[in-house]
Protein backbone atom coordinates (compact mmCIF):
# COMPACT_ATOMS: atom_id res chain seq x y z
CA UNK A 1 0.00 0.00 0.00
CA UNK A 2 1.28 3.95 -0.71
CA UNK A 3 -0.07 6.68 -1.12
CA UNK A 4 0.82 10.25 -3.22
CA UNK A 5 2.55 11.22 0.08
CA UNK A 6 4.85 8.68 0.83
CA UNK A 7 8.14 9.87 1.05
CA UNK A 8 10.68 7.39 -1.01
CA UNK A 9 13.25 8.45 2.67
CA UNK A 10 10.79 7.37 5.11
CA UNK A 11 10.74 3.36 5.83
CA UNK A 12 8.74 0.69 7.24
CA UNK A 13 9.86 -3.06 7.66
CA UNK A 14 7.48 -5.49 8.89
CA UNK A 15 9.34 -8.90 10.48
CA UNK A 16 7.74 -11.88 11.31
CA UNK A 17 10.37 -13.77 14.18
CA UNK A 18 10.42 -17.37 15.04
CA UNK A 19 9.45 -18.81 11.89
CA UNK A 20 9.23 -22.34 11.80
CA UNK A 21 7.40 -25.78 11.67
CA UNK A 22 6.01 -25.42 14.95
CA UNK A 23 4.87 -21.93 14.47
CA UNK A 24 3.55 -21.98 10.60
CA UNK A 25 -0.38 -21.82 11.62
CA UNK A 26 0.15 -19.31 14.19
CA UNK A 27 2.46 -17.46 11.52
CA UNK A 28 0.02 -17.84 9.02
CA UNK A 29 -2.70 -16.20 11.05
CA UNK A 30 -0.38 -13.30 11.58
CA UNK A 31 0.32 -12.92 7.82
CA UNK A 32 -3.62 -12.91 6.98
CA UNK A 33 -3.78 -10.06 9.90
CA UNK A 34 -1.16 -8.18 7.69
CA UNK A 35 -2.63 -8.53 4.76
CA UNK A 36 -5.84 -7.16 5.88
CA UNK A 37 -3.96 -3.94 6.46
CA UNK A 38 -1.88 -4.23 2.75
CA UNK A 39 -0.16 -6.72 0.88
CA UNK A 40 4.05 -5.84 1.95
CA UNK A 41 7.22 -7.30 1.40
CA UNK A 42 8.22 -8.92 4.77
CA UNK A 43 11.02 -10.07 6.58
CA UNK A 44 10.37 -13.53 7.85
CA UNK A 45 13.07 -14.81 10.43
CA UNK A 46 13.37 -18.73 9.76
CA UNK A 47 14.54 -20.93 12.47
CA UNK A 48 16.40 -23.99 11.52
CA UNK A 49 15.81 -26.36 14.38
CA UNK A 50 13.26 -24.01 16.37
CA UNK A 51 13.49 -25.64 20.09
CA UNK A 52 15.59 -28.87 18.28
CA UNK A 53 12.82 -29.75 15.92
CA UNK A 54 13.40 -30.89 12.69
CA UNK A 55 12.94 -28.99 9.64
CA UNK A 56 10.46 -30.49 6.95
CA UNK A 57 9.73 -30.18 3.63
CA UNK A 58 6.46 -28.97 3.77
CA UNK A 59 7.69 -26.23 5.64
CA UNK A 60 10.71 -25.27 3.46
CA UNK A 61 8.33 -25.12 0.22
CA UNK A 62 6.18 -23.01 1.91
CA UNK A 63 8.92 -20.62 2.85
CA UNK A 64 9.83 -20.76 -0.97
CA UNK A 65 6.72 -20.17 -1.89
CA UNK A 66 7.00 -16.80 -0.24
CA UNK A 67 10.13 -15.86 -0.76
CA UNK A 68 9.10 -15.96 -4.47
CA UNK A 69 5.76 -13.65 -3.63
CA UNK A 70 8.68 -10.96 -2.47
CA UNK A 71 9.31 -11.73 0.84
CA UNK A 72 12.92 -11.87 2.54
CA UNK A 73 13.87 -14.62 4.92
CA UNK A 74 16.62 -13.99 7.37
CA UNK A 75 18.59 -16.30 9.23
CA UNK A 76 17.20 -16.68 13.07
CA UNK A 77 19.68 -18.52 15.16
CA UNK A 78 19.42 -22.21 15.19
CA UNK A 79 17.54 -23.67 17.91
CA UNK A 80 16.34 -20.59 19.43
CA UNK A 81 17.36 -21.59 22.86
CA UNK A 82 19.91 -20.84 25.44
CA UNK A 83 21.12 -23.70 27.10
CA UNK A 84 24.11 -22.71 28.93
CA UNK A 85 23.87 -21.79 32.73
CA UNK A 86 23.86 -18.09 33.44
CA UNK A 87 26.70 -16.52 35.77
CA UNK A 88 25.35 -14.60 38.31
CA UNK A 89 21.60 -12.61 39.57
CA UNK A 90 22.08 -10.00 36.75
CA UNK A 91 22.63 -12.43 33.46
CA UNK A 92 19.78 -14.84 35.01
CA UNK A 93 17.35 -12.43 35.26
CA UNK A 94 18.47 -11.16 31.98
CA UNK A 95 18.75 -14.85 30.07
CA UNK A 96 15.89 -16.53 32.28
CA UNK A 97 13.16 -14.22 33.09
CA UNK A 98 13.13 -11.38 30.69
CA UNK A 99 14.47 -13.91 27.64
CA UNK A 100 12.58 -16.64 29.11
CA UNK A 101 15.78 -18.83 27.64
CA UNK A 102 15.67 -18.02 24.54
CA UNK A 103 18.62 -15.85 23.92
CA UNK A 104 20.56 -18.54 22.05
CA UNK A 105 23.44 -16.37 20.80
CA UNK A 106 24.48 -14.45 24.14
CA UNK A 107 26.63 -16.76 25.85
CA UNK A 108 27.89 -19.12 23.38
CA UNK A 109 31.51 -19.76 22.61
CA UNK A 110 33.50 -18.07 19.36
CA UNK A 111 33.43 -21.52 18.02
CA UNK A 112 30.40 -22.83 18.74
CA UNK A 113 28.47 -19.95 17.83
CA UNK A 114 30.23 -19.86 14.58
CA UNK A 115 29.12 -23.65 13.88
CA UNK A 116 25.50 -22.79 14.50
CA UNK A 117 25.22 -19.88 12.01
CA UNK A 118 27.79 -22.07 9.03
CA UNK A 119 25.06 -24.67 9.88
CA UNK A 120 22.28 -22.05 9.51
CA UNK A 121 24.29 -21.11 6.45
CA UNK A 122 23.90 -23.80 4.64
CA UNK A 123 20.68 -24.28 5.38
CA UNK A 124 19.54 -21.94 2.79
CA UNK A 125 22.08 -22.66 0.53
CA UNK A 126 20.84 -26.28 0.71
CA UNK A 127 17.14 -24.61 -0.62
CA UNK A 128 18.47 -22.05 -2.36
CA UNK A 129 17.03 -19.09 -0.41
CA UNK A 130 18.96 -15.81 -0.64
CA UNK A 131 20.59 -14.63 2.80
CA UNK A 132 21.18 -11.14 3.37
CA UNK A 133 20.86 -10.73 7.42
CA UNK A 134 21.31 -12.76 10.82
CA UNK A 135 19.20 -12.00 13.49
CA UNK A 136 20.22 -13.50 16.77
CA UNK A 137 16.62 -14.82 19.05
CA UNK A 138 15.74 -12.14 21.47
CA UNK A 139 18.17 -9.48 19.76
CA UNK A 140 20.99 -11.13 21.77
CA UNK A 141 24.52 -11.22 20.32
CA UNK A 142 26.98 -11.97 22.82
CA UNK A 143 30.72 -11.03 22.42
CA UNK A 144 32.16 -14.32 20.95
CA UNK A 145 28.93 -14.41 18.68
CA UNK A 146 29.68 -10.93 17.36
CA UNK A 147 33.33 -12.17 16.50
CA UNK A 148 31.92 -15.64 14.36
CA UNK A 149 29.71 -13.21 12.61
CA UNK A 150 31.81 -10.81 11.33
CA UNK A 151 33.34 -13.28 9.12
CA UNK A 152 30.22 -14.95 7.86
CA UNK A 153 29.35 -12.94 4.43
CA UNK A 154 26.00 -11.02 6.31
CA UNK A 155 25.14 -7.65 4.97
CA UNK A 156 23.40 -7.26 8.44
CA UNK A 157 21.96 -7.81 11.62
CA UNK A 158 20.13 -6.47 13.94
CA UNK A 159 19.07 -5.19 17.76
CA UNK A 160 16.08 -4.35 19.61
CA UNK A 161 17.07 -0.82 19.40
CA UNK A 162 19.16 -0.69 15.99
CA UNK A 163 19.80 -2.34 12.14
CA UNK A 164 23.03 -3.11 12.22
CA UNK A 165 25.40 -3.10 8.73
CA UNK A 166 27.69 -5.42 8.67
CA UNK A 167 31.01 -6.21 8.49
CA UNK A 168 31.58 -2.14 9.65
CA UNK A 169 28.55 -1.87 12.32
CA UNK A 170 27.49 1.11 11.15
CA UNK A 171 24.20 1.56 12.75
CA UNK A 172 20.61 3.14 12.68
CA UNK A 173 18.70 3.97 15.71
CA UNK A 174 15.14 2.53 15.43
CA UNK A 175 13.35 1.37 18.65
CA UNK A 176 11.42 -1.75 17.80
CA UNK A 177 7.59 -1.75 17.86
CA UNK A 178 7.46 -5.44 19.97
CA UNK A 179 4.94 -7.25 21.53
CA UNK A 180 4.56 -9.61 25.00
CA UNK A 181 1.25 -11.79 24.79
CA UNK A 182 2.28 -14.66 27.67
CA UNK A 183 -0.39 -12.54 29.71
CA UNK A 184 -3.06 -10.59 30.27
CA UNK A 185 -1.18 -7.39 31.93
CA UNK A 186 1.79 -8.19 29.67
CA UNK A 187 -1.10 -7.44 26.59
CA UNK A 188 -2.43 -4.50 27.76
CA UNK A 189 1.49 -2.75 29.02
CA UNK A 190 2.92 -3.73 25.41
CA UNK A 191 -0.63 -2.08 23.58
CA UNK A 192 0.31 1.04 25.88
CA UNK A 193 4.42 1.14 25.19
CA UNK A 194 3.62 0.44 21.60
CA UNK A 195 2.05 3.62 21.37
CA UNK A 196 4.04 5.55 23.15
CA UNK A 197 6.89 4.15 21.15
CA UNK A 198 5.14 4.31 17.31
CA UNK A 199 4.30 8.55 18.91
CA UNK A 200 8.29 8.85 19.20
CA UNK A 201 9.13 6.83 16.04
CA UNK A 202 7.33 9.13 13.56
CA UNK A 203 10.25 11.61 13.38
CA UNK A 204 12.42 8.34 12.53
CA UNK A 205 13.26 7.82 8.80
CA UNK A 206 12.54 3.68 9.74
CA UNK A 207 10.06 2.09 11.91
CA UNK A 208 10.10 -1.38 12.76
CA UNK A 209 7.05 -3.30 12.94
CA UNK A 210 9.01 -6.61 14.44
CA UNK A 211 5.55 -9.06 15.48
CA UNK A 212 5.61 -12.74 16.71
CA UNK A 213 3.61 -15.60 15.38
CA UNK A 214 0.62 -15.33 17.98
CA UNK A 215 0.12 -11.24 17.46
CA UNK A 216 -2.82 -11.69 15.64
CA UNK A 217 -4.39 -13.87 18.48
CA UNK A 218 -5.11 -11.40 20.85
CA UNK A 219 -7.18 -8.27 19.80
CA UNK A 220 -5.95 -5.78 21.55
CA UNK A 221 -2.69 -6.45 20.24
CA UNK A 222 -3.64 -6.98 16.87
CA UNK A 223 -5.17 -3.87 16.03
CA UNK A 224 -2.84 -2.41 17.77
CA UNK A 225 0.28 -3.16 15.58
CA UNK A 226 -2.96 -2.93 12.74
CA UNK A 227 -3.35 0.30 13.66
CA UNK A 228 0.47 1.27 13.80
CA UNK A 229 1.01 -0.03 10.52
CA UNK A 230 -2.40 1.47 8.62
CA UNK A 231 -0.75 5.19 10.31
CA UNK A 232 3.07 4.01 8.93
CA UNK A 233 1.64 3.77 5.35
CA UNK A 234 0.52 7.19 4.74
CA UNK A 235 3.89 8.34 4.34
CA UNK A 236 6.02 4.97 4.51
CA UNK A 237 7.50 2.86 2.09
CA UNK A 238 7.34 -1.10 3.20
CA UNK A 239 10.30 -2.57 2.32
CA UNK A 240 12.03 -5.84 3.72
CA UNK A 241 15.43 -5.11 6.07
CA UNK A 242 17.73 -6.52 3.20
CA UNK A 243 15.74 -3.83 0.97
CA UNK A 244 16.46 -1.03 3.08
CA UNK A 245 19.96 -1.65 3.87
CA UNK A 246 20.59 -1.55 0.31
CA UNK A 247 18.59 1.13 -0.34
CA UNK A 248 19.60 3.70 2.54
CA UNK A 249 23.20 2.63 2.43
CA UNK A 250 23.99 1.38 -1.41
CA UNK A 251 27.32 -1.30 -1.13
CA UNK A 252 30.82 1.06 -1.87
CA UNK A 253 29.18 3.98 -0.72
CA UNK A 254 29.81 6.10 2.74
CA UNK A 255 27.16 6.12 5.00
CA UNK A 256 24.81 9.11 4.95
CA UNK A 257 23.42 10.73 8.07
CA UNK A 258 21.00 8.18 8.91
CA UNK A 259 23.95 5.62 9.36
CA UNK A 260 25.98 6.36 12.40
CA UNK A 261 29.29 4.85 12.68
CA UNK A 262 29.95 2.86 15.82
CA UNK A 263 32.19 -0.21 16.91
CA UNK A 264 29.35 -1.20 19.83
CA UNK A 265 27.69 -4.22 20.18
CA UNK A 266 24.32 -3.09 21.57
């Protein structure tokens, strides 16, 4: 969807996370909630082993199927889980309470972590999916998994708070419009952040629309982000991350001002 006033400088990406066998009904049900607002180009973050189930086929033609409708699929961990004990109150609370042990890229080992995204790797070389970003589950990249991904071809990745271009880390600030549906109050605080964030986004050249596969299961939250996006439109251009990486900051060029150079790993 556009309109005569949407500015060709003005972004939004709509991502779909945790994408995988497990999830595809629940995904699905959040795609038909999008396209009831407009038909986009999305960013769907595939999981190989999501919680150390197996792929299938059924699922990988479906993901072809929309890739070739225009959608991007990005590279979300492996297993989506965080296995490792944490060390100390402060990384427990952060890796088992506020994660809920799913940040499966914070604590791993150089090596290890490096093995996971090579396996992730050629994953969609095996179905011939183009792969253009890494996005680490819960927007958690420890140290060692920042090193392993340097080296592993990605044009970018990403935070809760920033897209991230890679291999130089030049960065753009863009608070992600997120989601928690595991309860009642956590519904109705996200509905209420969400629109104090999308308010304090508008100045921002990208929003990010980043939704989970039971958003559309919940009302409130669905026309919520509904809502958000229908607003984003009038002067937004949807475009998937890989898109707008490209097209904010073309390859051998200098960043502009929207691109802040950085060596941080937030």
């Amino acid at each position: 969807m556009s309109s005569p006033a949407t500015s060709p400088d003005r972004f939004v990406c709509v991502v779909l996370h945790d994408v995988a066998p497990s999830t595809r009904s629940a995904c699905i049900r959040t795609l038909g909630a999008i396209a009831e607002v407009a038909e986009l180009p999305l960013t769907l973050l595939a999981v190989p082993h999501y919680h150390g189930d197996a792929t299938s086929s059924d699922f990988e033609a479906w993901l072809s199927q929309r890739h070739q409708r225009g959608d991007e699929i990005a590279l979300h961990g492996y297993t989506h889980r965080d296995d490792l004990p944490p060390k100390g109150w402060l990384d427990r609370l952060r890796r088992r309470h506020y994660t809920r042990g799913e940040g499966e890229f914070w604590a791993l080992p150089e090596a290890e972590a490096k093995q996971r995204i090579d396996a992730g790797i050629a994953w969609f070389g095996a179905n011939g999916w183009p792969l253009h970003g890494f996005v680490a589950p819960a927007w958690l990249l420890g140290p060692p998994a920042w090193a392993a991904l340097g080296g592993s071809g990605f044009e970018y990745t990403a935070t809760l708070r920033h897209i991230v271009r890679l291999p130089g880390r030049e960065r753009v600030a863009s608070q992600s419009v997120v989601y928690s549906t595991s309860s009642a109050w956590r519904r109705r605080t996200s509905v209420a952040w969400n629109a104090a964030i999308a308010r304090m986004e508008r100045g921002n050249p990208l929003l990010r629309i980043e939704l989970h596969p039971r958003d559309a299961d919940f009302t409130s939250v669905r026309r919520s982000w509904q809502s958000i996006l229908e607003r984003a439109l009038r002067d937004r251009r949807a475009a998937t991350v890989a898109d707008f990486v490209r097209q904010s900051h073309p390859a051998g060029t200098a960043p502009g001002t929207l691109w802040q150079t950085t060596t941080r790993a937030d």
